[in-house]
N, C-alpha and C. Protein backbone atom coordinates (compact mmCIF):
# COMPACT_ATOMS: atom_id res chain seq x y z
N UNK A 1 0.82 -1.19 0.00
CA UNK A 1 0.00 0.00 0.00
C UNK A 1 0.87 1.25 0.00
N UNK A 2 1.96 1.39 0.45
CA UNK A 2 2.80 2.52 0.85
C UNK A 2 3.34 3.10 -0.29
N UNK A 3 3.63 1.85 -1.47
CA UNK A 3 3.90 2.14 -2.84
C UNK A 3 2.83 2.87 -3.56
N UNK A 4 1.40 2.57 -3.83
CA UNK A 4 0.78 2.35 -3.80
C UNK A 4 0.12 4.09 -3.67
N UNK A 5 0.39 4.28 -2.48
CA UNK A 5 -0.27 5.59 -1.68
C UNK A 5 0.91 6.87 -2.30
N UNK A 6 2.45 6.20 -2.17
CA UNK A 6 3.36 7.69 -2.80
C UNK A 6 2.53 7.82 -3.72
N UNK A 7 2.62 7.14 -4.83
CA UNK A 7 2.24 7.62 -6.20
C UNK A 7 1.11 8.06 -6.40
N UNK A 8 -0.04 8.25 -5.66
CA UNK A 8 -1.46 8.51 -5.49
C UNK A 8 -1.50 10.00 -4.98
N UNK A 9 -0.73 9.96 -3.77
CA UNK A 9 -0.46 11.32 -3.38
C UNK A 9 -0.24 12.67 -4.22
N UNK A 10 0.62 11.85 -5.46
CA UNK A 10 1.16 12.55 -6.68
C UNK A 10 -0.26 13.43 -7.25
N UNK A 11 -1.12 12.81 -7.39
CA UNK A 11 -2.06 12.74 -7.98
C UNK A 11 -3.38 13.51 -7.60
N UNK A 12 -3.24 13.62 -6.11
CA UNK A 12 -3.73 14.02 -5.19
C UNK A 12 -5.27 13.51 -4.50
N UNK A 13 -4.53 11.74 -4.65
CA UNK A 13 -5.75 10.81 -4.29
C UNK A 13 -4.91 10.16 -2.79
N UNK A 14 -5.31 9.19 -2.08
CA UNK A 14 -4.25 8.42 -0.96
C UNK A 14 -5.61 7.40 -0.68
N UNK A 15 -5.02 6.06 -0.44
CA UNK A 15 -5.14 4.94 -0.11
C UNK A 15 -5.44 5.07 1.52
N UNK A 16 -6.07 5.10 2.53
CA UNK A 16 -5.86 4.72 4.24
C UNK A 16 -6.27 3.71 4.68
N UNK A 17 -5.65 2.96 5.40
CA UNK A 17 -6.05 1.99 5.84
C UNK A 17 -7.19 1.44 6.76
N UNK A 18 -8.15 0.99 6.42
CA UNK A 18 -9.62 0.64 7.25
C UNK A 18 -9.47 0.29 8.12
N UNK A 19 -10.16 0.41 9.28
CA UNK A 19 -10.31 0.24 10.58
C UNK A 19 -10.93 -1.46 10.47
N UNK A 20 -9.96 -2.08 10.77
CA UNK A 20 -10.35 -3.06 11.16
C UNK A 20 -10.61 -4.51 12.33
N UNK A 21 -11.74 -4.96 12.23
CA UNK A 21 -12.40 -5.91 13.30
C UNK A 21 -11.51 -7.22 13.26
N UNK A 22 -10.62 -6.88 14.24
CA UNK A 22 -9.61 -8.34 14.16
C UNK A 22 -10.25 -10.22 14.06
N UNK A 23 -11.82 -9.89 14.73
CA UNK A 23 -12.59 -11.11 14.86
C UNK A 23 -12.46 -11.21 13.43
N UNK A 24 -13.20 -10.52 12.45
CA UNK A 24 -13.72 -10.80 11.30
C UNK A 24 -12.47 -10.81 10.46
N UNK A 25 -11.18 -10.81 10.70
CA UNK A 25 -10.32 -10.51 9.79
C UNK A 25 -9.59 -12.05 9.40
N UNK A 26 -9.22 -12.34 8.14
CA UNK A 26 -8.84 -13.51 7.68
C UNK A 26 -7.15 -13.58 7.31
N UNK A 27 -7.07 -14.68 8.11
CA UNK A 27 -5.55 -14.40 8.36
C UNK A 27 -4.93 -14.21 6.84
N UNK A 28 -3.79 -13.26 7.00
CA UNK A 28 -3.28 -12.78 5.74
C UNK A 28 -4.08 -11.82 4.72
N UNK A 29 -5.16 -11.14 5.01
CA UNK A 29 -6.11 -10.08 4.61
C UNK A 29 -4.84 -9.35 4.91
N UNK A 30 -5.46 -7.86 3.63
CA UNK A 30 -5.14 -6.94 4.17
C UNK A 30 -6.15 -5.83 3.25
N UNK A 31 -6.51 -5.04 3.49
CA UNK A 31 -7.37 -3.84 3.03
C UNK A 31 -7.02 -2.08 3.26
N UNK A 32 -7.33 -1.88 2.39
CA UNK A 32 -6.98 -0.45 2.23
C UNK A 32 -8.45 0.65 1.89
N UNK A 33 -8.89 1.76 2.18
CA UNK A 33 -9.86 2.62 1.97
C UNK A 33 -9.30 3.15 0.93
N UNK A 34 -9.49 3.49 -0.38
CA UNK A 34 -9.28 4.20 -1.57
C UNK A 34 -10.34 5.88 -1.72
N UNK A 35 -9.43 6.68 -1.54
CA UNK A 35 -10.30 7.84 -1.30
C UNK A 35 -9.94 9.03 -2.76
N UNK A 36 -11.53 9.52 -3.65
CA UNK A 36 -11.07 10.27 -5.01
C UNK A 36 -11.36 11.69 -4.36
N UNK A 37 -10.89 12.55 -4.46
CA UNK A 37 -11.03 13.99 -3.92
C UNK A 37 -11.58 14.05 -2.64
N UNK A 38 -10.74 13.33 -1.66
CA UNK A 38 -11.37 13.41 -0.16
C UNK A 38 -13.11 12.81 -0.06
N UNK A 39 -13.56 11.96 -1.01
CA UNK A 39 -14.55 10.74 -0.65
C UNK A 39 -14.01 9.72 -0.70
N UNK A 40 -14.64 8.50 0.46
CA UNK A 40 -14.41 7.30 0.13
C UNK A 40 -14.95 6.80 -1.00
N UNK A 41 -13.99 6.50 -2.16
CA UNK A 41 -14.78 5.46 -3.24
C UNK A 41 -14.37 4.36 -2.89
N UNK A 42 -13.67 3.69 -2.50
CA UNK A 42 -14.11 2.27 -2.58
C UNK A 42 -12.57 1.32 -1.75
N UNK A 43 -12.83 0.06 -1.64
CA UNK A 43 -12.16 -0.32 -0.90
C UNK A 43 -11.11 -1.50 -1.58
N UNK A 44 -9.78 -1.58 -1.50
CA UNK A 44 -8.85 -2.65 -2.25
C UNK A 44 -8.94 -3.65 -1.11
N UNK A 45 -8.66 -4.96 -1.26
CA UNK A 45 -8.59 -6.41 -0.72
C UNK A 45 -7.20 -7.06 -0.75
N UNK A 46 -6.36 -7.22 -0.41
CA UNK A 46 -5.53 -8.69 -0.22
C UNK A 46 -5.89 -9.71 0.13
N UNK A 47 -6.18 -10.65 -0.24
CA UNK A 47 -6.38 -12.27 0.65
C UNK A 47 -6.04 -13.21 -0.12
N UNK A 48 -5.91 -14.26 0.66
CA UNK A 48 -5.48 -15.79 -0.10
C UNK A 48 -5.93 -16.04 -1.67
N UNK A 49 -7.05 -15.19 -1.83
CA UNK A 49 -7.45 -15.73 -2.82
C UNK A 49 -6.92 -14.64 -4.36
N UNK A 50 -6.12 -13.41 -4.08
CA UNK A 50 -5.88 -12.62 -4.65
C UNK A 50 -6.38 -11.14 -3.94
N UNK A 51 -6.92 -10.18 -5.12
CA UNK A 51 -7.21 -9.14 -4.66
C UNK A 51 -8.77 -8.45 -5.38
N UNK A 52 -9.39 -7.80 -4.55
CA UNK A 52 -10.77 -7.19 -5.02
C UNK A 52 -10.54 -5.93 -5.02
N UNK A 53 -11.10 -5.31 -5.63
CA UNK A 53 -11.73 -3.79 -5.38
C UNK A 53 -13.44 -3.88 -5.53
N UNK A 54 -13.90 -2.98 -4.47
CA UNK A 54 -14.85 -2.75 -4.02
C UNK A 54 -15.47 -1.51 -3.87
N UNK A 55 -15.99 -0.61 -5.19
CA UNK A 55 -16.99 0.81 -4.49
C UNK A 55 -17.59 1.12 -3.87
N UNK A 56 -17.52 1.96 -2.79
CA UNK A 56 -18.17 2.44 -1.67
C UNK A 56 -19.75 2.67 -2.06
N UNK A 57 -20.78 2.22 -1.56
CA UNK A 57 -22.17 2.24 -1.74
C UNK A 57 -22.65 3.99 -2.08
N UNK A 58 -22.26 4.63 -1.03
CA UNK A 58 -22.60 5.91 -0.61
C UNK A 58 -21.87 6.62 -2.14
N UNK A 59 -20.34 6.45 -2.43
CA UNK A 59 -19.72 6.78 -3.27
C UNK A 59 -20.76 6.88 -4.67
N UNK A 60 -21.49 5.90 -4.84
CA UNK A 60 -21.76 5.04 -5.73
C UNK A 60 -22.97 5.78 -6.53
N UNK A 61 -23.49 6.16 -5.11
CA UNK A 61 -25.13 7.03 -5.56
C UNK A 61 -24.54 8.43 -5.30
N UNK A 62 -23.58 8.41 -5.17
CA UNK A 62 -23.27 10.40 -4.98
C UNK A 62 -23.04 10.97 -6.72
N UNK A 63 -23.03 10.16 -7.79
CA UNK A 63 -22.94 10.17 -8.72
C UNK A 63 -21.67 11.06 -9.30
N UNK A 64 -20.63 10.29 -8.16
CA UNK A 64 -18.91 10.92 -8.49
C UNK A 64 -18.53 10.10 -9.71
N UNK A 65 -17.12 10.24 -10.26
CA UNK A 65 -16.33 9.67 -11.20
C UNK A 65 -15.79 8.55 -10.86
N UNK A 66 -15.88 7.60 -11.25
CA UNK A 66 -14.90 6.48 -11.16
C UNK A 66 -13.34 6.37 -10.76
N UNK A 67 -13.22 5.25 -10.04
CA UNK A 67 -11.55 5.69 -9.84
C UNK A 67 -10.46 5.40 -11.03
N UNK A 68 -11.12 4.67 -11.68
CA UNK A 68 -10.65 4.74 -13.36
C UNK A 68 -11.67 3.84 -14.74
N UNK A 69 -11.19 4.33 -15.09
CA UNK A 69 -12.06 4.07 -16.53
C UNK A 69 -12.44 2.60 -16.44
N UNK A 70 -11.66 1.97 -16.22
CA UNK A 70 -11.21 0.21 -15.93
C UNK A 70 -12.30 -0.40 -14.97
N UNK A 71 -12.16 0.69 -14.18
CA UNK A 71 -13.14 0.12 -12.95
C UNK A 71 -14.53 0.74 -13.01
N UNK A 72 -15.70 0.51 -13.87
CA UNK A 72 -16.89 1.43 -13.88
C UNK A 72 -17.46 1.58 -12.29
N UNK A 73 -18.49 2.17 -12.38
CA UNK A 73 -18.93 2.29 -10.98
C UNK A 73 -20.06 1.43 -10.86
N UNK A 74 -19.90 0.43 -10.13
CA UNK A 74 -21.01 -1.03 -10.30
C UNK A 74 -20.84 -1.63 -8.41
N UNK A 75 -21.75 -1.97 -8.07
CA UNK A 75 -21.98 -2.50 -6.61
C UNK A 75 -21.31 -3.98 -6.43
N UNK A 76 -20.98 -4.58 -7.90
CA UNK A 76 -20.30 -5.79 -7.47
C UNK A 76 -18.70 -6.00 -7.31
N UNK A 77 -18.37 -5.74 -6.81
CA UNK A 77 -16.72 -6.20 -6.85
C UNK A 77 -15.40 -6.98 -7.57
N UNK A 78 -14.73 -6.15 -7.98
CA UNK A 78 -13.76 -6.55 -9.47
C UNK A 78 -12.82 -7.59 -8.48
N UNK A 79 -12.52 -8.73 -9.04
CA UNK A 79 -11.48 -9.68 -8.70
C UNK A 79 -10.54 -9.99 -9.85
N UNK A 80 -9.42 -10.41 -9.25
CA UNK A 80 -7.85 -10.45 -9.97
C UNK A 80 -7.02 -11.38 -9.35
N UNK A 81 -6.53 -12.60 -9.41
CA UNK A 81 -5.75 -12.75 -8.89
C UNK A 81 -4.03 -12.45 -8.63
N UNK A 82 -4.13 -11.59 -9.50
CA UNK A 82 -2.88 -10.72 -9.35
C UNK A 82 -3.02 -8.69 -8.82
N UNK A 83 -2.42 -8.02 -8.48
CA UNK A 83 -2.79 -7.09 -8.34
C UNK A 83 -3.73 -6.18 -9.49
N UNK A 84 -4.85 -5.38 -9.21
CA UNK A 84 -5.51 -4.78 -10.43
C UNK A 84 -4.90 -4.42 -10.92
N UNK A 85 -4.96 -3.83 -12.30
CA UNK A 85 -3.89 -3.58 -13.04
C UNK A 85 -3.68 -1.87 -12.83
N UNK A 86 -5.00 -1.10 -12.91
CA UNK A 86 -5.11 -0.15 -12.55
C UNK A 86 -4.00 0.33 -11.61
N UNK A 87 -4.00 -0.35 -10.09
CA UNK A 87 -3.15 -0.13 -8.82
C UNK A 87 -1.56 -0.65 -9.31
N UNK A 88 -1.51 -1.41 -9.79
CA UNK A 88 -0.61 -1.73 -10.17
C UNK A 88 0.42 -1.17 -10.85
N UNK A 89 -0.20 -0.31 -11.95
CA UNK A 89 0.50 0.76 -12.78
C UNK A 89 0.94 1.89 -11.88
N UNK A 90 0.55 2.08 -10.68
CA UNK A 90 1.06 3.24 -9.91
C UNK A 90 2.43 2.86 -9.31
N UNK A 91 2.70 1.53 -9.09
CA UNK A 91 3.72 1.38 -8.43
C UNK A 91 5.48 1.78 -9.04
N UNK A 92 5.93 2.12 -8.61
CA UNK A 92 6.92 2.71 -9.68
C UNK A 92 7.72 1.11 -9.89
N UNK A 93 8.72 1.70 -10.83
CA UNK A 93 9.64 0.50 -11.61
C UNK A 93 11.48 0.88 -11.68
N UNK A 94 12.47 0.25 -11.88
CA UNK A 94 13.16 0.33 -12.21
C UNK A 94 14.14 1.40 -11.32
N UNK A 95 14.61 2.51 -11.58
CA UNK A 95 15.21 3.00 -10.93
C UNK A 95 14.41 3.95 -9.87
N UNK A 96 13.27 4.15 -9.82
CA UNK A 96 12.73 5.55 -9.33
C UNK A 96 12.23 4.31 -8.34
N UNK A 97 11.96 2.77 -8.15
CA UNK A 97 11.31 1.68 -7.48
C UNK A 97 13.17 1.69 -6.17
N UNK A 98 13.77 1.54 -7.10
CA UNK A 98 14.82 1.44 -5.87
C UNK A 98 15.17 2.59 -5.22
N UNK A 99 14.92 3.67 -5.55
CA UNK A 99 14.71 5.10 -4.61
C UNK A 99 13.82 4.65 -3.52
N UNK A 100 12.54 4.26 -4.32
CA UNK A 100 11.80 4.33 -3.11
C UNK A 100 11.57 2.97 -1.60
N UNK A 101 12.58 2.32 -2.40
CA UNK A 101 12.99 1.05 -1.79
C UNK A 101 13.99 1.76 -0.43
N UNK A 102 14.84 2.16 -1.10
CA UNK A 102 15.80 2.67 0.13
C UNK A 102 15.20 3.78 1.15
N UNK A 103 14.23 4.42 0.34
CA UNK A 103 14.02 6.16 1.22
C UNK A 103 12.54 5.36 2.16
N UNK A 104 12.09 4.29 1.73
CA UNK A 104 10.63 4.13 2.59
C UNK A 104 10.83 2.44 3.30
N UNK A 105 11.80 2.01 2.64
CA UNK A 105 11.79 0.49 3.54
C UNK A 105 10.97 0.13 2.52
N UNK A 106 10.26 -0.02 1.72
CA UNK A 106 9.44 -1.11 1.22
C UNK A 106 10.15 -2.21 0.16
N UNK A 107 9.24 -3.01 0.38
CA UNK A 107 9.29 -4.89 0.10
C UNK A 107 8.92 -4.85 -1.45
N UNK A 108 10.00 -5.09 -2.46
CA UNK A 108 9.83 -5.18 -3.82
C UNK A 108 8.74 -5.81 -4.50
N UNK A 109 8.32 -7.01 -3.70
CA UNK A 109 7.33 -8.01 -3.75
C UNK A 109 6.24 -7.71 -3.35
N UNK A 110 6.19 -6.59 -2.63
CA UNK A 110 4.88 -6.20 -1.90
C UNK A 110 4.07 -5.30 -2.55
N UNK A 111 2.78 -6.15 -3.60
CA UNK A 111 2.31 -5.15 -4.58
C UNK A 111 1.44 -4.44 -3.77
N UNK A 112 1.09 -4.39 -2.59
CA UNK A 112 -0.57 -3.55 -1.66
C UNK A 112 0.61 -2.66 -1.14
């Protein structure tokens, strides 16, 4: 997510992380709140089984923009078993990836 969130910032969107109910949580989950001009649109997934994105209900009927073209605005939830591609493209590559490797600690492997 930290990858994830620099490059969003750029943009002037950020990823936060959901408050979450440790009962209900599945080991190796991980989730993120995806927010487009300071609304919640919608929510990213990690789990065993890959990854979802999920639009915020409220988001949904406020009749905002999509968080990208890729992802229309629909109540059912996009699955991937690899990272979306969308999120994915934010993560940087190559040399500007090992900048941010050294300046933030993050895990090369770690596409959330």
């Amino acid at each position: 997510m930290d990858k994830v969130n620099q490059v969003l910032k750029l943009f002037g969107h950020e990823l936060k992380p959901a408050p979450i109910d440790r009962s209900k949580l599945i080991k190796g989950m991980r989730k993120a709140n995806l927010y487009m001009e300071r609304k919640l649109a919608g929510f990213l997934v990690e789990d065993e089984n890959g990854y979802s994105f999920t639009n915020n209900q409220e988001y949904l009927q406020s009749g905002s923009k999509p968080v990208s073209l890729t992802l229309p605005l629909e109540s059912e939830p996009y699955y991937s078993k690899t990272m979306i591609p969308v999120f994915d493209g934010l993560i940087p590559e190559g040399w500007l990836l090992d900048i941010a490797e050294k300046n933030w600690k993050l895990n090369e492997r770690d596409r959330m």
